[in-house]
C-alpha atoms as a PDB file:
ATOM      1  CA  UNK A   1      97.121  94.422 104.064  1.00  0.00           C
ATOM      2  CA  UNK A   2      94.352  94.226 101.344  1.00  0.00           C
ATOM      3  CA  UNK A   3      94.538  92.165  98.514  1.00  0.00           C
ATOM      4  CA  UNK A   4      95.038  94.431  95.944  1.00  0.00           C
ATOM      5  CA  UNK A   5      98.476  95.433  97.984  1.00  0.00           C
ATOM      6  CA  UNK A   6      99.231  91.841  98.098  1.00  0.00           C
ATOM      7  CA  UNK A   7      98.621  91.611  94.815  1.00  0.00           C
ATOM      8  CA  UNK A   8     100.709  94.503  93.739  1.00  0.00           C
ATOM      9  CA  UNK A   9     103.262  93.330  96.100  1.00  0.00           C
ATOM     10  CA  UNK A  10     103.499  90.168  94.593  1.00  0.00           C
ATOM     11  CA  UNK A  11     103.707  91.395  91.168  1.00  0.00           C
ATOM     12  CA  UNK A  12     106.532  93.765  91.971  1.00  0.00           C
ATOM     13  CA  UNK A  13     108.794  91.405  93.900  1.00  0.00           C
ATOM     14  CA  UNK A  14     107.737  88.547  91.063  1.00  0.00           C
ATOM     15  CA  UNK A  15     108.861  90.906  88.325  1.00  0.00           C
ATOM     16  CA  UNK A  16     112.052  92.225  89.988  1.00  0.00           C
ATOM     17  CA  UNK A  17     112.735  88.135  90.838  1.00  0.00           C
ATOM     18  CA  UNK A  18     112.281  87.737  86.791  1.00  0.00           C
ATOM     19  CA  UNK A  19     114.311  90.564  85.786  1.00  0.00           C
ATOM     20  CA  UNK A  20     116.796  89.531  87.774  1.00  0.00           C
ATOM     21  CA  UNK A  21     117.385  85.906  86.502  1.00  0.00           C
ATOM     22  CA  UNK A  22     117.075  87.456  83.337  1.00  0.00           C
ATOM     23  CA  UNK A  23     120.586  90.006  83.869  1.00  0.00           C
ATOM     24  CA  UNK A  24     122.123  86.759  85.366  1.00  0.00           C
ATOM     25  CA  UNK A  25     121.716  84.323  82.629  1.00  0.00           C
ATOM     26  CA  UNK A  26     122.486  87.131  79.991  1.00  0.00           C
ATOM     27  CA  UNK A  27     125.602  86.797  78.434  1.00  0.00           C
ATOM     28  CA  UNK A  28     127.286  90.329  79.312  1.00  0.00           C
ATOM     29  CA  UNK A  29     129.902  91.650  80.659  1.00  0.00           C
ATOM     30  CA  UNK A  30     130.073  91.650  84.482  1.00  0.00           C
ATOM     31  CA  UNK A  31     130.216  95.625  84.510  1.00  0.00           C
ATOM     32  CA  UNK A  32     127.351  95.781  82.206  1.00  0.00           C
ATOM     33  CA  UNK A  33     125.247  93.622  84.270  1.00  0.00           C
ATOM     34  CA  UNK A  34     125.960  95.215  87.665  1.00  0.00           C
ATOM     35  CA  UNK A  35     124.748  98.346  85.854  1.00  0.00           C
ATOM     36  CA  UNK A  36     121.570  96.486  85.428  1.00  0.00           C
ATOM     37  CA  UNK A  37     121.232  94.747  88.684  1.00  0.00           C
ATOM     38  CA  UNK A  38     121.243  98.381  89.865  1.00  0.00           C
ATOM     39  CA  UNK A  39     118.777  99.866  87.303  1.00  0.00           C
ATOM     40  CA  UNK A  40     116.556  97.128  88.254  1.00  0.00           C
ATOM     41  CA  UNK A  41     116.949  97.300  92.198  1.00  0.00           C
ATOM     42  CA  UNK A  42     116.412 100.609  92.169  1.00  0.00           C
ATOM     43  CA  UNK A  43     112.954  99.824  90.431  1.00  0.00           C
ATOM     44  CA  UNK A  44     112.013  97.177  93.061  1.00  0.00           C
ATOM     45  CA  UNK A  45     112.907  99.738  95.523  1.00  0.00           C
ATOM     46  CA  UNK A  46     110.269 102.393  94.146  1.00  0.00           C
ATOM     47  CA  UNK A  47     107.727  99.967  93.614  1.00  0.00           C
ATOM     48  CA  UNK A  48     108.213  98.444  97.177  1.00  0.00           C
ATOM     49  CA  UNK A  49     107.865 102.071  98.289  1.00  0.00           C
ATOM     50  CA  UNK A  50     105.081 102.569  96.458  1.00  0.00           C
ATOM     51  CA  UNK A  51     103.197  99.789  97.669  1.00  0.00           C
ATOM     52  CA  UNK A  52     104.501 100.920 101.384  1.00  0.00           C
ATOM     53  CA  UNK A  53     103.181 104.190 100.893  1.00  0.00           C
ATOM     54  CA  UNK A  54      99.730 103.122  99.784  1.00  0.00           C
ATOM     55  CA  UNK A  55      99.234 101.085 102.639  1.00  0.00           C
ATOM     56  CA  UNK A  56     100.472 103.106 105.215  1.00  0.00           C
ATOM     57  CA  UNK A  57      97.535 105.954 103.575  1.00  0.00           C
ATOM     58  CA  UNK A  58      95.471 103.573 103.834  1.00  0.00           C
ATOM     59  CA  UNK A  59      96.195 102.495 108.377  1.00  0.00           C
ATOM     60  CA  UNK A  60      96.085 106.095 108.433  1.00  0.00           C
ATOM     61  CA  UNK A  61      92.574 107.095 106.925  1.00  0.00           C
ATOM     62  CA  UNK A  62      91.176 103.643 108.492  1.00  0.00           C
ATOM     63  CA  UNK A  63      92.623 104.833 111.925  1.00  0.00           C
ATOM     64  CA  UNK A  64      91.035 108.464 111.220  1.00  0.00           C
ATOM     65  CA  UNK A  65      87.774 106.863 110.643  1.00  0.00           C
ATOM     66  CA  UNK A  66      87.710 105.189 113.817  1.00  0.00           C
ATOM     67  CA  UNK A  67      89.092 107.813 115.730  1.00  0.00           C
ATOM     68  CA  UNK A  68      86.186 109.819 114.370  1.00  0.00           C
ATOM     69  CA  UNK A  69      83.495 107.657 114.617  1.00  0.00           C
ATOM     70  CA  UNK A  70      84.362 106.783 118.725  1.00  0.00           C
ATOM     71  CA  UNK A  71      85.023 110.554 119.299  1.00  0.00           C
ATOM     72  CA  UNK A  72      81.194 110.696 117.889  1.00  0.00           C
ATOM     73  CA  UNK A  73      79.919 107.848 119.564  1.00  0.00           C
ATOM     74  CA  UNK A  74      81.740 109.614 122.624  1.00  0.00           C
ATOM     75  CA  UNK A  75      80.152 112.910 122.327  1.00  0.00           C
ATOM     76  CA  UNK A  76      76.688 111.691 122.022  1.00  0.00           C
ATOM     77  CA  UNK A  77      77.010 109.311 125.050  1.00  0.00           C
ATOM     78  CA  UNK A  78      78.412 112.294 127.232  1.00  0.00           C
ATOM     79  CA  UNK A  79      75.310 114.271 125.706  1.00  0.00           C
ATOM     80  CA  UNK A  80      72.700 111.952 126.720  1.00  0.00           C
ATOM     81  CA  UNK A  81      74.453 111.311 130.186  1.00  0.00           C
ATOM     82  CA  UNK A  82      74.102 115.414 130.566  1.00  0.00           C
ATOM     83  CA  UNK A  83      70.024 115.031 129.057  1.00  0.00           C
ATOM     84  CA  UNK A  84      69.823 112.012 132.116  1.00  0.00           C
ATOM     85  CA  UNK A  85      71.387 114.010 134.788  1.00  0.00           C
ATOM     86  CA  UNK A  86      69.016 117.179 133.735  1.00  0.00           C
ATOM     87  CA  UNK A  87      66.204 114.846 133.781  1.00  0.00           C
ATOM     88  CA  UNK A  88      66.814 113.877 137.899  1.00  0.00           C
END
């Protein structure tokens, strides 16, 4: 995980964390705050997503790179293997 995604992790669950104490030491009723506690877990929830998402894009392009460059790096090795065995 890079930092940024740490970072935005971090923020999200810090924020959700504040939000949270915030509906608990508000003085409402209990029905009121459960309404909240879901509002607000439901944010967490896209933002964890969100963060998910972006990382997973990111394995995925990383692993697409590799797979590319190798497949390359392949090629060219069978290549000059072929311009060896053409040679002899």
């Amino acid at each position: 995980m890079n930092n940024n995604v740490k970072i935005i992790f971090g923020f999200a669950v810090g924020a959700a964390a504040g939000a949270l104490t915030g509906l608990l030491m508000a003085p409402q009723s209990g029905k009121k705050t459960r309404k909240l506690i879901n509002s607000e877990s439901d944010k967490m929830r896209e933002a964890v997503s969100d963060v998910v998402s972006e990382t997973l894009d990111q394995a995925k392009n990383k692993y697409n790179n590799l797979l590319e460059e190798y497949l390359d790096k392949g090629k060219q090795s069978v290549a000059k293997a072929k311009q060896k065995a053409k040679l002899n």
